[in-house]
C-alpha atoms as a PDB file:
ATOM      1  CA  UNK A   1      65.149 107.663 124.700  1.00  0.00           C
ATOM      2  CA  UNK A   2      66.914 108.969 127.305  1.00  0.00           C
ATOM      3  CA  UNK A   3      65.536 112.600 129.129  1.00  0.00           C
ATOM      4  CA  UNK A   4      68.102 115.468 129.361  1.00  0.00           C
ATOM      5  CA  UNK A   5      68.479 118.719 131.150  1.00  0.00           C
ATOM      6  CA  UNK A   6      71.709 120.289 128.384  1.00  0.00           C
ATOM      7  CA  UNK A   7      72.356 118.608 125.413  1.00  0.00           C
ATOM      8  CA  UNK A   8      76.014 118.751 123.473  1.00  0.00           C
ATOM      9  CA  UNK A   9      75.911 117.455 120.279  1.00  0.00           C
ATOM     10  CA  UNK A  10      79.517 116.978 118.608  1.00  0.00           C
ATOM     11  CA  UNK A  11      79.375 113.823 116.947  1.00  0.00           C
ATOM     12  CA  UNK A  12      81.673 114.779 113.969  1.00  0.00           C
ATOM     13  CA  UNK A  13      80.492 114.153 110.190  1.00  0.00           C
ATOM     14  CA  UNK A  14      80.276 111.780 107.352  1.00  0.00           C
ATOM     15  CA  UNK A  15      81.363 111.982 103.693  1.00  0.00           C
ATOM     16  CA  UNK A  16      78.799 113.659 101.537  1.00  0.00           C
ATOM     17  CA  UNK A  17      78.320 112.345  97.989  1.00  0.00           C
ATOM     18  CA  UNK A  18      76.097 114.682  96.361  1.00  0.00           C
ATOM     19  CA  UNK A  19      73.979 111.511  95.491  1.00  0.00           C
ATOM     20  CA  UNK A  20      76.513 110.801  92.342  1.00  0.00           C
ATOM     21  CA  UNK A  21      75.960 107.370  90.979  1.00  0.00           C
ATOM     22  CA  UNK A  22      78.458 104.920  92.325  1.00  0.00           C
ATOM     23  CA  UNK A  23      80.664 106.382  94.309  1.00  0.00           C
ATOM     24  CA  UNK A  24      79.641 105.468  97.871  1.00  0.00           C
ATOM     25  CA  UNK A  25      80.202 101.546  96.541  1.00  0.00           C
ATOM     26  CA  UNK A  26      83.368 102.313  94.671  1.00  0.00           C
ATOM     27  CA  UNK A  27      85.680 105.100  96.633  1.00  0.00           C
ATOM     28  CA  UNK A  28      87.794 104.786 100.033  1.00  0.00           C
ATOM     29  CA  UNK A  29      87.471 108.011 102.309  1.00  0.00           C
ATOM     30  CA  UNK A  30      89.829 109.775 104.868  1.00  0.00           C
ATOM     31  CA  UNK A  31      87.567 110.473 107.576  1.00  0.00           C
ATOM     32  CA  UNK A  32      88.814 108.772 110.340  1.00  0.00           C
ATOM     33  CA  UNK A  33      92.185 106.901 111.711  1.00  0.00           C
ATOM     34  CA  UNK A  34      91.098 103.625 110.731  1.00  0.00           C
ATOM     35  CA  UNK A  35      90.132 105.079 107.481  1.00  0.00           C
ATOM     36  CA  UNK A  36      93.763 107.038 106.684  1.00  0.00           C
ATOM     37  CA  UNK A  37      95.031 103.281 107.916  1.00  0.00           C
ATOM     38  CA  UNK A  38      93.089 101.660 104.938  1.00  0.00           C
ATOM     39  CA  UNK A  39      94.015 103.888 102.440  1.00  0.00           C
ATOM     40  CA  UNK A  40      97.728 103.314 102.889  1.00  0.00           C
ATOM     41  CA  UNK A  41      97.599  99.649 103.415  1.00  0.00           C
ATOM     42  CA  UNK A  42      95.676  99.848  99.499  1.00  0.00           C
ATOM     43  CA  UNK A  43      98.336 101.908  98.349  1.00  0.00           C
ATOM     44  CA  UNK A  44     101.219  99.822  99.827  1.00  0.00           C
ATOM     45  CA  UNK A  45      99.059  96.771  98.038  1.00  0.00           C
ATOM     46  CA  UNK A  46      98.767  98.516  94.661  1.00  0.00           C
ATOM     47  CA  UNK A  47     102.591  98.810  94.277  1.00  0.00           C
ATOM     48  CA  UNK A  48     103.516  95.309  95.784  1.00  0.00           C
ATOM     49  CA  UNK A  49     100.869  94.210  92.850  1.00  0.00           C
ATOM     50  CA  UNK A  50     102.283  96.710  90.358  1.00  0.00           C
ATOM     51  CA  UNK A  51     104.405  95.084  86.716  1.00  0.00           C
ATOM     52  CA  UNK A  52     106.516  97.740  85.906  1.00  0.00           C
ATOM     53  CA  UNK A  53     104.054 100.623  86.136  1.00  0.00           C
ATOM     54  CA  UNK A  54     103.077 103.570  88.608  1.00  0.00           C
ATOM     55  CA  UNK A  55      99.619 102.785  89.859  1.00  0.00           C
ATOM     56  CA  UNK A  56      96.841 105.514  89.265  1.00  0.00           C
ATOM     57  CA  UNK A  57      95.701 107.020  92.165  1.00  0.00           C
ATOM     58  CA  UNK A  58      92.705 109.865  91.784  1.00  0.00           C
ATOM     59  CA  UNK A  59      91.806 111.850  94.494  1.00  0.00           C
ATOM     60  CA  UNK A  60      88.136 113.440  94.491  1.00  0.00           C
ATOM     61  CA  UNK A  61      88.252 116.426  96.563  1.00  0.00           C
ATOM     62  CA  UNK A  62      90.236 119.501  96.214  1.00  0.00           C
ATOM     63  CA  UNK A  63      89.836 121.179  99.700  1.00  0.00           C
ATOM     64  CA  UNK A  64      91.672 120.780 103.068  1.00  0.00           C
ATOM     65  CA  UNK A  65      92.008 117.037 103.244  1.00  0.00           C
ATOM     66  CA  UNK A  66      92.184 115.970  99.280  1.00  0.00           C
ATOM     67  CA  UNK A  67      95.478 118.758  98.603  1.00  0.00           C
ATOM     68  CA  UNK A  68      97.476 117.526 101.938  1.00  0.00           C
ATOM     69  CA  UNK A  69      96.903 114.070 100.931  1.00  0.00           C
ATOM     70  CA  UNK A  70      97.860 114.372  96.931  1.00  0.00           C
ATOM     71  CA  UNK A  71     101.164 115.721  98.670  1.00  0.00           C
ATOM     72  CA  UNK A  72     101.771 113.291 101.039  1.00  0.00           C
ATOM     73  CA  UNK A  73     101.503 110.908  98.097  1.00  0.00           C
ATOM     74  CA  UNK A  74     103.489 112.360  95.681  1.00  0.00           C
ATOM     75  CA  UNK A  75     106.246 112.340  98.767  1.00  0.00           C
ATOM     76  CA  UNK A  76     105.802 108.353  98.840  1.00  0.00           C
ATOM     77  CA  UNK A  77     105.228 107.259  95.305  1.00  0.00           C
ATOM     78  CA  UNK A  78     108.988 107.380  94.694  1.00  0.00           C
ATOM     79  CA  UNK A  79     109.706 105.475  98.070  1.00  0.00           C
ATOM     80  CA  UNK A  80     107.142 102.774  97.022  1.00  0.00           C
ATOM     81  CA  UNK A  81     108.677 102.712  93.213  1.00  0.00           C
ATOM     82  CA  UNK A  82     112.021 102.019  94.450  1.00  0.00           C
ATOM     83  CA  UNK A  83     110.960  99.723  96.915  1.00  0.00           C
ATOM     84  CA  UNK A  84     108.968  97.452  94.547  1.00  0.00           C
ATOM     85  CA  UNK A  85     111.889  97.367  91.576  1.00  0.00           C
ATOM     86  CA  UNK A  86     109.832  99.580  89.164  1.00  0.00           C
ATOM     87  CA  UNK A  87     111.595 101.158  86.977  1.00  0.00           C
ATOM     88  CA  UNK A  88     113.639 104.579  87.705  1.00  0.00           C
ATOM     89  CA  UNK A  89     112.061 106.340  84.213  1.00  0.00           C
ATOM     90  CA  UNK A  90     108.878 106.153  85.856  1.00  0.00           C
ATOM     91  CA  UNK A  91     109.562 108.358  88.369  1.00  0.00           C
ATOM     92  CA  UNK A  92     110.731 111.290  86.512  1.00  0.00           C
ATOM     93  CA  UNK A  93     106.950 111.572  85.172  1.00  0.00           C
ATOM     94  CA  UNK A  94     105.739 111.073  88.775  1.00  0.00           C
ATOM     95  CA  UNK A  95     103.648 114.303  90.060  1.00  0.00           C
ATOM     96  CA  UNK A  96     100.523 115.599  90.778  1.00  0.00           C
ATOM     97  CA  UNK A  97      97.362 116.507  87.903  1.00  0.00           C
ATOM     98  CA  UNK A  98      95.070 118.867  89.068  1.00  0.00           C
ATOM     99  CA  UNK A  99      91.534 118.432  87.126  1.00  0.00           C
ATOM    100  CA  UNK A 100      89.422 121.814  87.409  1.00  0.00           C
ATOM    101  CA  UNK A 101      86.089 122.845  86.686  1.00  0.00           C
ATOM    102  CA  UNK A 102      85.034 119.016  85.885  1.00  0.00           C
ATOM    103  CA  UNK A 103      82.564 117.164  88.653  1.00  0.00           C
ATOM    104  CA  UNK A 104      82.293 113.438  89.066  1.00  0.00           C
ATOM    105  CA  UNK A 105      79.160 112.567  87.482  1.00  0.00           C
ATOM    106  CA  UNK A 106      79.385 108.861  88.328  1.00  0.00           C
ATOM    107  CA  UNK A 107      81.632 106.363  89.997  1.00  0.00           C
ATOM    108  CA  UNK A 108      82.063 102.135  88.547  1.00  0.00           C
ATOM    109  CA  UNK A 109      84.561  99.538  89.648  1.00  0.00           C
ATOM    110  CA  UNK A 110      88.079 101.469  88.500  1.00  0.00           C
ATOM    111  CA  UNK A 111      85.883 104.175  86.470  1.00  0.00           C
ATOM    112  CA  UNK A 112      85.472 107.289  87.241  1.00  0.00           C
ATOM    113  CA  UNK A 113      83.188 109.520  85.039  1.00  0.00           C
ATOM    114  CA  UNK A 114      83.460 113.732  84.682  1.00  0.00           C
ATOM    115  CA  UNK A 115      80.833 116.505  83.255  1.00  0.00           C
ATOM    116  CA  UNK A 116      82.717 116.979  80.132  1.00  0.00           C
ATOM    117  CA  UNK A 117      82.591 113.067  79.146  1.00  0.00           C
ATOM    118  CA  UNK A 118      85.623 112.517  80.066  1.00  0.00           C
ATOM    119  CA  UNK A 119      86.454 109.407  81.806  1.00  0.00           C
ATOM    120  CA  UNK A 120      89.454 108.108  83.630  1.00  0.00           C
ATOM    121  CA  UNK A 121      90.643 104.590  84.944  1.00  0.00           C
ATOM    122  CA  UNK A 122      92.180 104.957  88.230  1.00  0.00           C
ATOM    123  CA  UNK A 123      93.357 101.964  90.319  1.00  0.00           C
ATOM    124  CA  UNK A 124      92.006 103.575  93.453  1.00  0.00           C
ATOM    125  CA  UNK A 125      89.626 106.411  93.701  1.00  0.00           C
ATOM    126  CA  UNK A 126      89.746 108.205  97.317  1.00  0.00           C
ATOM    127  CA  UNK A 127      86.935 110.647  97.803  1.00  0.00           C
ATOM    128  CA  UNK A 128      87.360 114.074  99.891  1.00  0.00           C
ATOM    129  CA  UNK A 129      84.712 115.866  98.256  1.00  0.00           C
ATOM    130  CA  UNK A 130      83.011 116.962 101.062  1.00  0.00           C
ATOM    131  CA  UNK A 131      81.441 116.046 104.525  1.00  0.00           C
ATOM    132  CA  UNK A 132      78.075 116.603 106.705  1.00  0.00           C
ATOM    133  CA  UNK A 133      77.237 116.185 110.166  1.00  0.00           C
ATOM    134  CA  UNK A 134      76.592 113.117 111.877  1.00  0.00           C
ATOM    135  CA  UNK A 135      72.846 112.306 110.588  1.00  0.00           C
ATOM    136  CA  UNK A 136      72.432 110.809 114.057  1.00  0.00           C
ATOM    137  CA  UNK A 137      71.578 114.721 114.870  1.00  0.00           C
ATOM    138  CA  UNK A 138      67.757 114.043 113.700  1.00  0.00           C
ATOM    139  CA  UNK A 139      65.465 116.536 113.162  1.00  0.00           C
ATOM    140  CA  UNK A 140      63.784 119.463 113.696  1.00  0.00           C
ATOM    141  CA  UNK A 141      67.113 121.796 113.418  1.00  0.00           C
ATOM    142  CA  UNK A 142      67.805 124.560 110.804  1.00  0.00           C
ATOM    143  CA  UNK A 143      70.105 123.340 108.439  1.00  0.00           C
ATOM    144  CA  UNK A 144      72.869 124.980 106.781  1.00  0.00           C
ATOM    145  CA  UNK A 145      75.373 123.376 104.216  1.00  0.00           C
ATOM    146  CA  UNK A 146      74.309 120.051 106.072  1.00  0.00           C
ATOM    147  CA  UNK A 147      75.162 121.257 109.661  1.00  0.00           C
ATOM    148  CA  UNK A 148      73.353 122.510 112.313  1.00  0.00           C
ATOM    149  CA  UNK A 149      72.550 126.305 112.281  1.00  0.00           C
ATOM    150  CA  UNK A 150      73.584 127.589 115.969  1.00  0.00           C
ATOM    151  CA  UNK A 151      73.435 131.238 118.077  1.00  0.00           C
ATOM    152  CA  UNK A 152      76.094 133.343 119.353  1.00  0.00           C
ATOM    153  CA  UNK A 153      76.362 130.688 121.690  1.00  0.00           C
ATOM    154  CA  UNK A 154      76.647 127.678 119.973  1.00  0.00           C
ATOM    155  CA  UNK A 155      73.125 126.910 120.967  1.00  0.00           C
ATOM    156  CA  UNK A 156      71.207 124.634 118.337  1.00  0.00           C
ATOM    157  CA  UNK A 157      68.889 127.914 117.035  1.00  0.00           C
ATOM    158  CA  UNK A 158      65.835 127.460 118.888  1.00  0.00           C
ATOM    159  CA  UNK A 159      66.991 125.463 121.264  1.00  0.00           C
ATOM    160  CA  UNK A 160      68.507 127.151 124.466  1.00  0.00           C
ATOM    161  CA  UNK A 161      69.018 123.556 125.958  1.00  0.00           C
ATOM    162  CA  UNK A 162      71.172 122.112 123.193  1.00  0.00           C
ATOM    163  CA  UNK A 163      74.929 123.285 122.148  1.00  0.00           C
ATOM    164  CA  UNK A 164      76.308 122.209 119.002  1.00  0.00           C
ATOM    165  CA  UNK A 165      80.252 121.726 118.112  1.00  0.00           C
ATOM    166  CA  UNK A 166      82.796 121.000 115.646  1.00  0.00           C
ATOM    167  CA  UNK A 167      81.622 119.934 112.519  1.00  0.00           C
ATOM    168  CA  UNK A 168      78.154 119.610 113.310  1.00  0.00           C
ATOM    169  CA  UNK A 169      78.019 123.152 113.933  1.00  0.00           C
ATOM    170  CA  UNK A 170      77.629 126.029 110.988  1.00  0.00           C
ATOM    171  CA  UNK A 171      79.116 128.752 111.973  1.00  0.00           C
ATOM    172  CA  UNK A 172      79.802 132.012 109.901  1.00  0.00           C
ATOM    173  CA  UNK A 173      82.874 134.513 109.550  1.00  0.00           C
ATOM    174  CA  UNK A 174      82.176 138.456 109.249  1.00  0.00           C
ATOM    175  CA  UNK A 175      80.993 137.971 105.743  1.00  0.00           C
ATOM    176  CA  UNK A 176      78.214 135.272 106.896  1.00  0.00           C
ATOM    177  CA  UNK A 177      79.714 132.548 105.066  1.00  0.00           C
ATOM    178  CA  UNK A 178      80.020 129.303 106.729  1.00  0.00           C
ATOM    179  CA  UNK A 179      83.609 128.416 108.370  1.00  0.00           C
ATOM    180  CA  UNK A 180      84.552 125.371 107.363  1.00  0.00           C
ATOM    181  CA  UNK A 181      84.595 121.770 109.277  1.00  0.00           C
ATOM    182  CA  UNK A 182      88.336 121.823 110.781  1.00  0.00           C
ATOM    183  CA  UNK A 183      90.348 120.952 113.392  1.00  0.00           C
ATOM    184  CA  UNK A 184      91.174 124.175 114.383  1.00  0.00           C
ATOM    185  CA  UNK A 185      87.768 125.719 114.633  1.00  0.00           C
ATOM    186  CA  UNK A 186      86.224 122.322 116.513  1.00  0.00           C
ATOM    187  CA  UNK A 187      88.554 122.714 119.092  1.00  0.00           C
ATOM    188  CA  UNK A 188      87.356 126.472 119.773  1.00  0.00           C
ATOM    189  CA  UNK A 189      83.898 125.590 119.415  1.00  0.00           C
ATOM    190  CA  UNK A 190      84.512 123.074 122.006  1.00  0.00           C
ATOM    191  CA  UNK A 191      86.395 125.174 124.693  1.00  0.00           C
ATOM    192  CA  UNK A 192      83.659 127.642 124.685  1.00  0.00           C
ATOM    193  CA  UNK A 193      80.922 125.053 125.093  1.00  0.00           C
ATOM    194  CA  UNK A 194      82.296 123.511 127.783  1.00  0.00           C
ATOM    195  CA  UNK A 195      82.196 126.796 129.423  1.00  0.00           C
ATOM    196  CA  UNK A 196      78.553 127.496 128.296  1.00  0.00           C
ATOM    197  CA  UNK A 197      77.601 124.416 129.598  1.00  0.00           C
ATOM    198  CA  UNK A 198      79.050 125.088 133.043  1.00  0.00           C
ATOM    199  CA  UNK A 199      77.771 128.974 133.045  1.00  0.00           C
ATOM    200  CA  UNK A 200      74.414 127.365 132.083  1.00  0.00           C
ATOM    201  CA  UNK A 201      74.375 125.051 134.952  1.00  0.00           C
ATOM    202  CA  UNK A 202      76.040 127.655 138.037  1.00  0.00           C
ATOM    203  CA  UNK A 203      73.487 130.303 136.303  1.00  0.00           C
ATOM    204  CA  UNK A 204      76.849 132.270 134.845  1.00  0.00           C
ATOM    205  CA  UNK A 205      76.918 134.541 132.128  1.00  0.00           C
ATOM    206  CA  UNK A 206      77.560 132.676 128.514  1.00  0.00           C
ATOM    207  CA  UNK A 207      80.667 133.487 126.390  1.00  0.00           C
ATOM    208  CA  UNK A 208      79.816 134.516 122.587  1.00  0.00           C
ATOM    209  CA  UNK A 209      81.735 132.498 119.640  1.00  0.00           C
ATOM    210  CA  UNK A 210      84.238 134.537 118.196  1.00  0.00           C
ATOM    211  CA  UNK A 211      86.855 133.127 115.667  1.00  0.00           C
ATOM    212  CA  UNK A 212      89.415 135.526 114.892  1.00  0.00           C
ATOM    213  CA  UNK A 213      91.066 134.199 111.200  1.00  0.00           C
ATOM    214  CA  UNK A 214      94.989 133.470 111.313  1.00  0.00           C
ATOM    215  CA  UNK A 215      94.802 132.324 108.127  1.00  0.00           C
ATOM    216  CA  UNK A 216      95.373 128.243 107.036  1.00  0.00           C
ATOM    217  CA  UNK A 217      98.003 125.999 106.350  1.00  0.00           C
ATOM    218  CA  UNK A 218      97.861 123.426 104.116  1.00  0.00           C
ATOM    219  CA  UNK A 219     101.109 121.087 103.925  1.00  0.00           C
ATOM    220  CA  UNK A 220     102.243 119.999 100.921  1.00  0.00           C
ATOM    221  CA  UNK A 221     104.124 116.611 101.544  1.00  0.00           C
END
């Protein structure tokens, strides 16, 4: 234990699985560098290992992360054909299926199980589903959506001596819906806690968290 006057707690999140059978064991995530890394070198395996045939790749996840990265695929799969000698018919069938309104249910080795009973076969199986906050965070917080409930500050709520950012942190827009975990929004959060931290120590007046929407871009390969 260590004794603290301020506490900042930014520590990023984890994947979230919903507790569906399987697929902690059985899916690669995108959650970090080393993680984005992995995925590719699997992919880049796949087609070295692929006879003739377009490897199945099924991406769990529809926000942010799981569209940008079905699009940065579907840019590469025709690289990765031609580089590995599969055939060119192949690639005029190469795209992207979206599967709506089905959850995973359960996750086995290269099985991948829906509501409706339908089940697919995928070669890899990368999960974007969703993430929480680091569970490092402990206890004794209000949770919201698996992140840490703060003030107009960014103050844990309750707790005047701890600030909470990025995607720890659930903040809401006008209509008091959480903001999602981005990039964007973590950097904000941070700025401003740095300078709540400092008004907190010189005995300055705190700045209030204000994100004003510009709207989001998603790339598409």
């Amino acid at each position: 234990e260590e004794p603290y006057d301020i506490l900042v707690l930014a520590m990023g999140s984890h994947p979230t699985y919903f507790g569906i059978p399987g697929i902690a064991e059985h899916t690669a995530t995108l959650g970090s560098f080393e993680e984005a890394k992995a995925v590719r070198a699997k992919v880049k395996e796949l087609f070295g290992s692929a006879k003739g045939s377009t490897p199945r790749i099924v991406i769990g996840g529809g926000g942010f992360t799981g569209v940008e990265l079905a699009g940065e695929l579907a840019d590469l799969l025709p690289v990765l054909c031609r580089a590995h000698d599969i055939p060119v018919p192949y690639l005029e069938g190469i795209g992207v299926e979206f599967i709506l309104g089905k959850p995973v249910t359960g996750v086995g080795e290269k099985r991948l199980e829906l509501k409706d009973g339908t089940v697919l076969e995928p070669d890899l199986l990368i999960w974007t589903g969703g993430v929480m906050g680091d569970p490092a965070c402990g206890t004794g917080f209000e949770i919201r959506g698996r992140r840490i409930v703060v003030d107009e500050y960014l103050r844990a709520k309750g707790h005047e001596d701890i600030f909470v950012a990025g995607d720890m942190a659930c903040t809401t827009d006008r209509s008091g819906a959480p903001q999602p975990p981005t990039a964007h929004i973590a950097m904000i959060q941070g700025d401003l806690v740095a300078r709540n931290v400092l008004a907190a120590i010189n005995g300055g007046e705190m700045g209030r968290y204000t994100f004003q929407r510009a709207g989001e871009i998603v790339t598409l390969g």
